[in-house]
C-alpha atoms as a PDB file:
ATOM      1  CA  UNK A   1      -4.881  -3.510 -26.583  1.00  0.00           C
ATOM      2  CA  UNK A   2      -6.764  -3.054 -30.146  1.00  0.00           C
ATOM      3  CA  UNK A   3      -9.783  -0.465 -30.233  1.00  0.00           C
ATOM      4  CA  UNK A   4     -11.498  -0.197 -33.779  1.00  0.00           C
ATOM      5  CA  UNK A   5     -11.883   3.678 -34.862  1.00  0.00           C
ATOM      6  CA  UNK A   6     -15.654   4.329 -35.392  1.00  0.00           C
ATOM      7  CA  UNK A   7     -15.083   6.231 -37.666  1.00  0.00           C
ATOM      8  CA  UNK A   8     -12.974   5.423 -40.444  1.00  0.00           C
ATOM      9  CA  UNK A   9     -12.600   1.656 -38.672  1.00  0.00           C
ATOM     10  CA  UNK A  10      -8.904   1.503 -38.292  1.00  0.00           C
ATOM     11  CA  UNK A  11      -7.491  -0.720 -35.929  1.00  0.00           C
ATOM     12  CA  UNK A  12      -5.801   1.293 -33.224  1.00  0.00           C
ATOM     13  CA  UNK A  13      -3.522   0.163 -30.277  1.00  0.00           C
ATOM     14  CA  UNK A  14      -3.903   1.425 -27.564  1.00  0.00           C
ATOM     15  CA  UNK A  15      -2.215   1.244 -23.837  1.00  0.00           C
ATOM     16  CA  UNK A  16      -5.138  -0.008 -21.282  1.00  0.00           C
ATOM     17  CA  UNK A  17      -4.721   3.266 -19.479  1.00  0.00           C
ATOM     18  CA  UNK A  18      -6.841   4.854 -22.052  1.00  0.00           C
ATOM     19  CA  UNK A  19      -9.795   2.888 -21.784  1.00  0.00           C
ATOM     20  CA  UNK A  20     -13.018   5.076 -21.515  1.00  0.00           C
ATOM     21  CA  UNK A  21     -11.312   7.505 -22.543  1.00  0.00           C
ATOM     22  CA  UNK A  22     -11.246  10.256 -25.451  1.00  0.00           C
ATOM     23  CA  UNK A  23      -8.592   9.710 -28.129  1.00  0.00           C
ATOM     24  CA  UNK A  24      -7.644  11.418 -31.328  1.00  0.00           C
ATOM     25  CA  UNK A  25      -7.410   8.301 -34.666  1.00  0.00           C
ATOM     26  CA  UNK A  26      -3.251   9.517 -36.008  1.00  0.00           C
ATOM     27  CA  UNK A  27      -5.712   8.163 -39.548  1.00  0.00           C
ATOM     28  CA  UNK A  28      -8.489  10.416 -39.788  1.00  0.00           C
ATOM     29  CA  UNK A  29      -7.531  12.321 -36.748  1.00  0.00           C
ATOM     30  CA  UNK A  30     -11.296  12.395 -35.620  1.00  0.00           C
ATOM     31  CA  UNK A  31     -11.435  12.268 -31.780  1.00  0.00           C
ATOM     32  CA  UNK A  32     -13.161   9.468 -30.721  1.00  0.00           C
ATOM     33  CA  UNK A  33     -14.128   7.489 -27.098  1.00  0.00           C
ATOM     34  CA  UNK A  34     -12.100   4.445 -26.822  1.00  0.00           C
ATOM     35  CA  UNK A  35     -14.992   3.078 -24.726  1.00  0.00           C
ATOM     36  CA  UNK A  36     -14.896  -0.070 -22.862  1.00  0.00           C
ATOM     37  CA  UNK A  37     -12.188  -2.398 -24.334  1.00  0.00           C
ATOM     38  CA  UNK A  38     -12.655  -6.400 -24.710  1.00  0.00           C
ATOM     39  CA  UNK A  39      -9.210  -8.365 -24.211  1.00  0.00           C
ATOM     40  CA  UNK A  40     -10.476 -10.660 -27.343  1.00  0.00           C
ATOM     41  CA  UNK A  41     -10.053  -7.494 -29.759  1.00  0.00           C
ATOM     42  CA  UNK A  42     -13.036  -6.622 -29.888  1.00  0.00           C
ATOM     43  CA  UNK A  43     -15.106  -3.039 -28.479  1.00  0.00           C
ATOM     44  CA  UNK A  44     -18.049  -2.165 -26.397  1.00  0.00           C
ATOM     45  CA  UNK A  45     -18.495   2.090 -27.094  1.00  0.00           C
ATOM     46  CA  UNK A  46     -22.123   1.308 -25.329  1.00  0.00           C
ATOM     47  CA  UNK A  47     -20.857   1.827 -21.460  1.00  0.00           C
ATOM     48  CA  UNK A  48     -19.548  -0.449 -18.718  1.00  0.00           C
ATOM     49  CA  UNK A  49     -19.610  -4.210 -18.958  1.00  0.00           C
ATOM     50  CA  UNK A  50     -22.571  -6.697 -17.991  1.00  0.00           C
ATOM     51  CA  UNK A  51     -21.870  -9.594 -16.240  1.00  0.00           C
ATOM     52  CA  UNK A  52     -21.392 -12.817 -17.862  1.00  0.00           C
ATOM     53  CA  UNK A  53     -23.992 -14.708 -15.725  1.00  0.00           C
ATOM     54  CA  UNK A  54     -26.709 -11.893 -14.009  1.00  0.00           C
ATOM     55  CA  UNK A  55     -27.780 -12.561 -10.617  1.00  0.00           C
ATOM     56  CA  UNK A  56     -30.362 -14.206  -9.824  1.00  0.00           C
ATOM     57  CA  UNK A  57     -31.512 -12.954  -6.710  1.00  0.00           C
ATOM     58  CA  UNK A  58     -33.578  -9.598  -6.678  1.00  0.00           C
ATOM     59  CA  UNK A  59     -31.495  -6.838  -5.688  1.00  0.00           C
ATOM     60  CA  UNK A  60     -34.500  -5.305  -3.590  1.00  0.00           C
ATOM     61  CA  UNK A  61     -35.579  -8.703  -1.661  1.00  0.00           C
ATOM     62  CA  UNK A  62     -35.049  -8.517   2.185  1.00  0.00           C
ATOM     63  CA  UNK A  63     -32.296 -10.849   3.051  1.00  0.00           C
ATOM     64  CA  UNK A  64     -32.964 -13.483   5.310  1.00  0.00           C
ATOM     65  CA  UNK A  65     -32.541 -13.905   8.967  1.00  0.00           C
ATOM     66  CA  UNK A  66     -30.385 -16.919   9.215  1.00  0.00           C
ATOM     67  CA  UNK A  67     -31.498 -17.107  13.064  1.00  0.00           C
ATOM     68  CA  UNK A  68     -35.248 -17.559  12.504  1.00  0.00           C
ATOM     69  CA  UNK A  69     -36.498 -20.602  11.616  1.00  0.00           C
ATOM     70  CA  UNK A  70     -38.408 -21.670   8.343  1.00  0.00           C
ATOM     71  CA  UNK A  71     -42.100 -21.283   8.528  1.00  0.00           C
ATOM     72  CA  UNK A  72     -43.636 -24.750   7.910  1.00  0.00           C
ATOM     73  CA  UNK A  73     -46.100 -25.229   5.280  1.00  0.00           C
ATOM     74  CA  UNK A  74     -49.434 -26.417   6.227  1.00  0.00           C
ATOM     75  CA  UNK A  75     -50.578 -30.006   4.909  1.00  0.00           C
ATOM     76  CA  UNK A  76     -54.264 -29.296   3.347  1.00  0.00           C
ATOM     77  CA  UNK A  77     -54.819 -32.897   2.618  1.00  0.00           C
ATOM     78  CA  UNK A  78     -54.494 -34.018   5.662  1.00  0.00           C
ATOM     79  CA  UNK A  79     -56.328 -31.190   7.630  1.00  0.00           C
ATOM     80  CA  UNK A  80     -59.883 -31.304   9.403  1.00  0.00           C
ATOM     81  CA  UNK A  81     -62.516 -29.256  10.255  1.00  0.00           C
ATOM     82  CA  UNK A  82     -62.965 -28.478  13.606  1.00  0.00           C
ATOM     83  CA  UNK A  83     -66.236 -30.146  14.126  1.00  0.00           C
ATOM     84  CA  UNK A  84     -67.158 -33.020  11.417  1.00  0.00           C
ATOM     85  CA  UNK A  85     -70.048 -34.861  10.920  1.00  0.00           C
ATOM     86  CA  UNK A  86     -72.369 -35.797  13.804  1.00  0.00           C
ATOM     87  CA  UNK A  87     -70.479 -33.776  16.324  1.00  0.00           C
ATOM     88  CA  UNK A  88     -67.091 -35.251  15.683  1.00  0.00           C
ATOM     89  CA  UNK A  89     -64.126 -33.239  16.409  1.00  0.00           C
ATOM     90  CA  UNK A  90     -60.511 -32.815  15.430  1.00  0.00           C
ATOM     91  CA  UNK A  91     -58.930 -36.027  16.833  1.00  0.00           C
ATOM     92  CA  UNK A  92     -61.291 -38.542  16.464  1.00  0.00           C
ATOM     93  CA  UNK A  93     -63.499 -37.472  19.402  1.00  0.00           C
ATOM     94  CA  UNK A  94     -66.891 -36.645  20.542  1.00  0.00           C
ATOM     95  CA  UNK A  95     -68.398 -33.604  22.534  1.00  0.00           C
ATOM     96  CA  UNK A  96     -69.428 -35.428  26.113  1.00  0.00           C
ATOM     97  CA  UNK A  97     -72.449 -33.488  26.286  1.00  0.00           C
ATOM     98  CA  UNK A  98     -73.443 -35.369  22.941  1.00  0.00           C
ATOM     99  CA  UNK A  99     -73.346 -38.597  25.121  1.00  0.00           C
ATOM    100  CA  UNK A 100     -74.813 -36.960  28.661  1.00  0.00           C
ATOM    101  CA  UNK A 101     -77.853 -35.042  27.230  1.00  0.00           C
ATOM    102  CA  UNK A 102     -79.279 -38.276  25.781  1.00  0.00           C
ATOM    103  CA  UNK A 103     -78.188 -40.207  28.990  1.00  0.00           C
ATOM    104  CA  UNK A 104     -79.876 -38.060  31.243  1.00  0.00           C
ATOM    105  CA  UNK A 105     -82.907 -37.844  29.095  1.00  0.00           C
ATOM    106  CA  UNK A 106     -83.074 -41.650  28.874  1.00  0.00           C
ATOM    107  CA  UNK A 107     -81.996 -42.271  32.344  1.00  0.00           C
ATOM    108  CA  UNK A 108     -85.075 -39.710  33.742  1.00  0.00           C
ATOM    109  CA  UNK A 109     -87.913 -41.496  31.896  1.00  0.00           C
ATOM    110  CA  UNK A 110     -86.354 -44.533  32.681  1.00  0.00           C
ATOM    111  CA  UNK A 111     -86.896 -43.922  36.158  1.00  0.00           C
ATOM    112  CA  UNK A 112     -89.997 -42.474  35.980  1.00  0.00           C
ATOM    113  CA  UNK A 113     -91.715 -45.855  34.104  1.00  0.00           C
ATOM    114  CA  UNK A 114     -89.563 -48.007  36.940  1.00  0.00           C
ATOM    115  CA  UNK A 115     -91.850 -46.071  39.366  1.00  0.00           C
ATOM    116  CA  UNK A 116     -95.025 -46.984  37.866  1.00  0.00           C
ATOM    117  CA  UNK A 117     -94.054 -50.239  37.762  1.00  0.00           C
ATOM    118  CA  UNK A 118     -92.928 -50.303  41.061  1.00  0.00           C
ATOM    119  CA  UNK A 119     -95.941 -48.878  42.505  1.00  0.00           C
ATOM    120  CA  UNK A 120     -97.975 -50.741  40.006  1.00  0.00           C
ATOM    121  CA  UNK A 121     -96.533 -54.354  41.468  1.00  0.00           C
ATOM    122  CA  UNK A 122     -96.956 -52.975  44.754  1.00  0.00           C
ATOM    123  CA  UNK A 123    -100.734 -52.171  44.067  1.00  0.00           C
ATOM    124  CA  UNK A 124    -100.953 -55.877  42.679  1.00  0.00           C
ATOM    125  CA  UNK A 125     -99.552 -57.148  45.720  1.00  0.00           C
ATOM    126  CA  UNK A 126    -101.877 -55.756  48.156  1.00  0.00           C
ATOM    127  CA  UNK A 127    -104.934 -56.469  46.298  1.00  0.00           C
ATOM    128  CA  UNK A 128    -103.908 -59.941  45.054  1.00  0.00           C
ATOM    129  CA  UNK A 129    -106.601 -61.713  47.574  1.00  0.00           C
ATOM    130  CA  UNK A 130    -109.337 -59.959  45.433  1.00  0.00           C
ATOM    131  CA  UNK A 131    -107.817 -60.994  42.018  1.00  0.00           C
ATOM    132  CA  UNK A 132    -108.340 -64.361  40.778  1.00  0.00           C
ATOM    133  CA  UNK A 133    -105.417 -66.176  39.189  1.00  0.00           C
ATOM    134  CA  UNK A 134    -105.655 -65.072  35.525  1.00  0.00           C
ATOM    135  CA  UNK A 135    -105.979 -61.092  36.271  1.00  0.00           C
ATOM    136  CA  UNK A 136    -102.547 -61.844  38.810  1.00  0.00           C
ATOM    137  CA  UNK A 137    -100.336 -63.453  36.251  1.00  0.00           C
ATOM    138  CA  UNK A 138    -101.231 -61.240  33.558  1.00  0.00           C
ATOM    139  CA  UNK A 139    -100.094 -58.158  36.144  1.00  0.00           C
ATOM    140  CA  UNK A 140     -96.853 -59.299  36.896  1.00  0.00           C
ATOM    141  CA  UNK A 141     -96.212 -60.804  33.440  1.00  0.00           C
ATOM    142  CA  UNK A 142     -96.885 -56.753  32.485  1.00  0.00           C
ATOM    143  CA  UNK A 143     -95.201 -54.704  35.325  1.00  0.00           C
ATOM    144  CA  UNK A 144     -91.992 -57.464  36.200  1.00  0.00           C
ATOM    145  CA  UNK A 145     -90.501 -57.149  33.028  1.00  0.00           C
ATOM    146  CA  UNK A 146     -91.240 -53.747  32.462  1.00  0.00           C
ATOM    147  CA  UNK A 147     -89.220 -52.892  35.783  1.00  0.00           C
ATOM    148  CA  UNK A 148     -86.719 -54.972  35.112  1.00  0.00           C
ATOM    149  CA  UNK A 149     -85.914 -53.345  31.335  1.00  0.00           C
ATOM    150  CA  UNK A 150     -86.592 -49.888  32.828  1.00  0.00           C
ATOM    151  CA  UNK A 151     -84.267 -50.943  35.300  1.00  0.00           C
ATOM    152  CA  UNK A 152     -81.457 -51.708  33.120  1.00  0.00           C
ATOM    153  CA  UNK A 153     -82.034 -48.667  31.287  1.00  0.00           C
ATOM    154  CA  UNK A 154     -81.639 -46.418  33.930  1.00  0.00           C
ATOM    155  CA  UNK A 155     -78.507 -48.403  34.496  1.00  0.00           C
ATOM    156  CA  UNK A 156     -77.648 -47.794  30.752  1.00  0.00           C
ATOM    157  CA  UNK A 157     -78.255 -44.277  31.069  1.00  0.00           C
ATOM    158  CA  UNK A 158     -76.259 -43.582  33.831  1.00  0.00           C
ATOM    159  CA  UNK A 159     -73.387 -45.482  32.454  1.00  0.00           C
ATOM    160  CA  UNK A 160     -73.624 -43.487  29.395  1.00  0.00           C
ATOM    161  CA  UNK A 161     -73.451 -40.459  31.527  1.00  0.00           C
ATOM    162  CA  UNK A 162     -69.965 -41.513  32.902  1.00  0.00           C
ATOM    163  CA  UNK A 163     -68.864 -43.244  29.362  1.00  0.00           C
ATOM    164  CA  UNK A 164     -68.442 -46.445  30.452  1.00  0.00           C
ATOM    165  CA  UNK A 165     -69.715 -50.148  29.569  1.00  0.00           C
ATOM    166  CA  UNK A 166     -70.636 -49.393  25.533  1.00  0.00           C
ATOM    167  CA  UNK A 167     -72.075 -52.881  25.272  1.00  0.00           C
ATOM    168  CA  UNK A 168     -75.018 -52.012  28.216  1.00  0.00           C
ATOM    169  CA  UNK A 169     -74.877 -48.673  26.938  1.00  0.00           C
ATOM    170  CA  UNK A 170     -75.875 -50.423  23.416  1.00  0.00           C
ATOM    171  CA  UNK A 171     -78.560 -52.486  25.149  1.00  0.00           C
ATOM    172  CA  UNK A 172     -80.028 -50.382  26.765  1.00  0.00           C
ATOM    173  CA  UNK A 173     -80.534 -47.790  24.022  1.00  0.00           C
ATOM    174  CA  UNK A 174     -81.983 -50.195  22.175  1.00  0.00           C
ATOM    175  CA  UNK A 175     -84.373 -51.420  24.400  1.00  0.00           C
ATOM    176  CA  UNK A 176     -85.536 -47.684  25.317  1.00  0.00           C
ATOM    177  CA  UNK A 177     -86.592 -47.559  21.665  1.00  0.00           C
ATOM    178  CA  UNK A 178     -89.129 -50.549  22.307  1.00  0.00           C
ATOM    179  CA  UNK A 179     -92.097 -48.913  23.016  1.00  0.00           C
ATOM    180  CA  UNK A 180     -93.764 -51.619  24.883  1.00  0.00           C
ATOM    181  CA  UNK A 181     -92.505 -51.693  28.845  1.00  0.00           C
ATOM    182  CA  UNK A 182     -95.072 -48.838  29.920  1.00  0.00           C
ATOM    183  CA  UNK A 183     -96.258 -45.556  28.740  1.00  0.00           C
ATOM    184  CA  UNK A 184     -93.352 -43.787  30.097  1.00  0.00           C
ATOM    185  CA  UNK A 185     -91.096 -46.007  27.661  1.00  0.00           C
ATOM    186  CA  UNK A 186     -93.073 -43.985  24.455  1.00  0.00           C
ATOM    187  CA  UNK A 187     -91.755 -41.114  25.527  1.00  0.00           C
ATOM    188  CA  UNK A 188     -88.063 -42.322  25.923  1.00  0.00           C
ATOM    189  CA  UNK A 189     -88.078 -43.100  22.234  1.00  0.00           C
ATOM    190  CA  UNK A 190     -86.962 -40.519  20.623  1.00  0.00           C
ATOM    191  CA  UNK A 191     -84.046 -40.441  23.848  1.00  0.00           C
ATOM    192  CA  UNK A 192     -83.550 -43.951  23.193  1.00  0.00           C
ATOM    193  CA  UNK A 193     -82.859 -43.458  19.151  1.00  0.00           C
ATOM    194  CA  UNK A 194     -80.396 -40.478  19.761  1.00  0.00           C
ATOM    195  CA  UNK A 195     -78.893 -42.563  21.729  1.00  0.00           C
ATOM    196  CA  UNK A 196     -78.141 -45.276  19.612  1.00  0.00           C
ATOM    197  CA  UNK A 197     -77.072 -43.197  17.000  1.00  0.00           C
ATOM    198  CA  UNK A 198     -73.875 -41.905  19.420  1.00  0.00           C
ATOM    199  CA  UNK A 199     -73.081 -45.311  21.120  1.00  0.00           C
ATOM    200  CA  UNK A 200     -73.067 -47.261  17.708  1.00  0.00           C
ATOM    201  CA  UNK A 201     -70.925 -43.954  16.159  1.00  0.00           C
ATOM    202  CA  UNK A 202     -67.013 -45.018  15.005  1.00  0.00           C
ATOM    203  CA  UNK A 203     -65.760 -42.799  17.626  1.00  0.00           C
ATOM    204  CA  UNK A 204     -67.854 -44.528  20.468  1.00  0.00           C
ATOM    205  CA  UNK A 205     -65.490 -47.371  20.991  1.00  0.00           C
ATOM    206  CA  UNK A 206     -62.874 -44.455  21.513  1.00  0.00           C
ATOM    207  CA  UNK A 207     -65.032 -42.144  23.576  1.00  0.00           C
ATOM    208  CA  UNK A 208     -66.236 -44.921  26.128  1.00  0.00           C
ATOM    209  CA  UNK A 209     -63.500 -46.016  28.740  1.00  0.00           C
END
């Protein structure tokens, strides 16, 4: 194999055996290290080869457990919060209590206006003899439908309780924001809007059974 003196730049041959080795030039006779010696002709006096192609991988990294599996990367565009606008939650669905605290609510001064009209038409009744015709009529034309729509909302309320019927449990909402069937029926406005906002919510038709 050919080694180059460094320093009067001879070409030497030398066996293989002597590679990294000291050696003495027969030219200038200056002892020299034969270093590291390329098969092309050519010589590397700097130290031990590199490799062609360096690797890649970090010598320090941890290796990897080929028995665990891969943690999955979480999807952020898809993900939601766990409670959304107007009570929604993860899923598409509503609290319950969102759709039982107005029910109740509704369903109580529901019931309390269908007593006064019940007692009211009862009252009527009794003292119809001493009533002419136009004070009669325009009692029950006041306290019959008023029972009858604070009937149906108690209805509506209790079915909104339980999450069933959305269509009566539309109706009835509605109707318990018509402050006209009694004075009870004033105060089972603000029941009656909250709720119409939850029964006519996308995730009513869902919620209700």
């Amino acid at each position: 194999m050919q080694f180059q003196c460094t320093s009067c730049g001879r070409q030497l041959e030398i066996p293989a055996e002597a590679a990294n080795r000291s050696i003495r030039c027969p030219a200038c006779m200056a002892v020299i290290s034969a270093g590291v010696i390329d098969p092309a002709g050519g010589n590397d006096a700097a130290g031990p080869l590199s490799p062609e192609h360096p690797p890649t991988v970090d010598p320090l990294a941890v290796p990897a457990n080929p028995y665990t599996a891969p943690i999955p990367s979480p999807d952020f565009g898809t993900y939601q919060t766990p409670i959304g606008v107007g009570g929604n939650y993860t899923g598409g669905r509503t609290d319950p209590v969102l759709y039982i605290l107005p029910g109740v609510l509704m369903m109580c001064m529901a019931g309390i206006a269908l007593l006064m009209n019940g007692l009211g038409l009862i009252g009527t009744m009794l003292n119809a003899p001493q009533l002419d015709a136009g004070d009669l009529v325009a009692a029950l034309v006041w306290l019959g439908p008023g029972a009858a729509v604070n009937g149906f909302i108690l209805i509506g309320g209790i079915q909104m309780i339980r999450r069933r019927s959305l269509v009566l449990c539309r109706i009835a909402s509605i109707l318990a924001v018509i402050p006209y069937f009694g004075i009870c029926c004033v105060g089972n406005v603000p029941f009656g809007i909250w709720a119409c906002v939850m029964v006519f919510s996308d995730n009513a038709t869902r919620d209700f059974q």
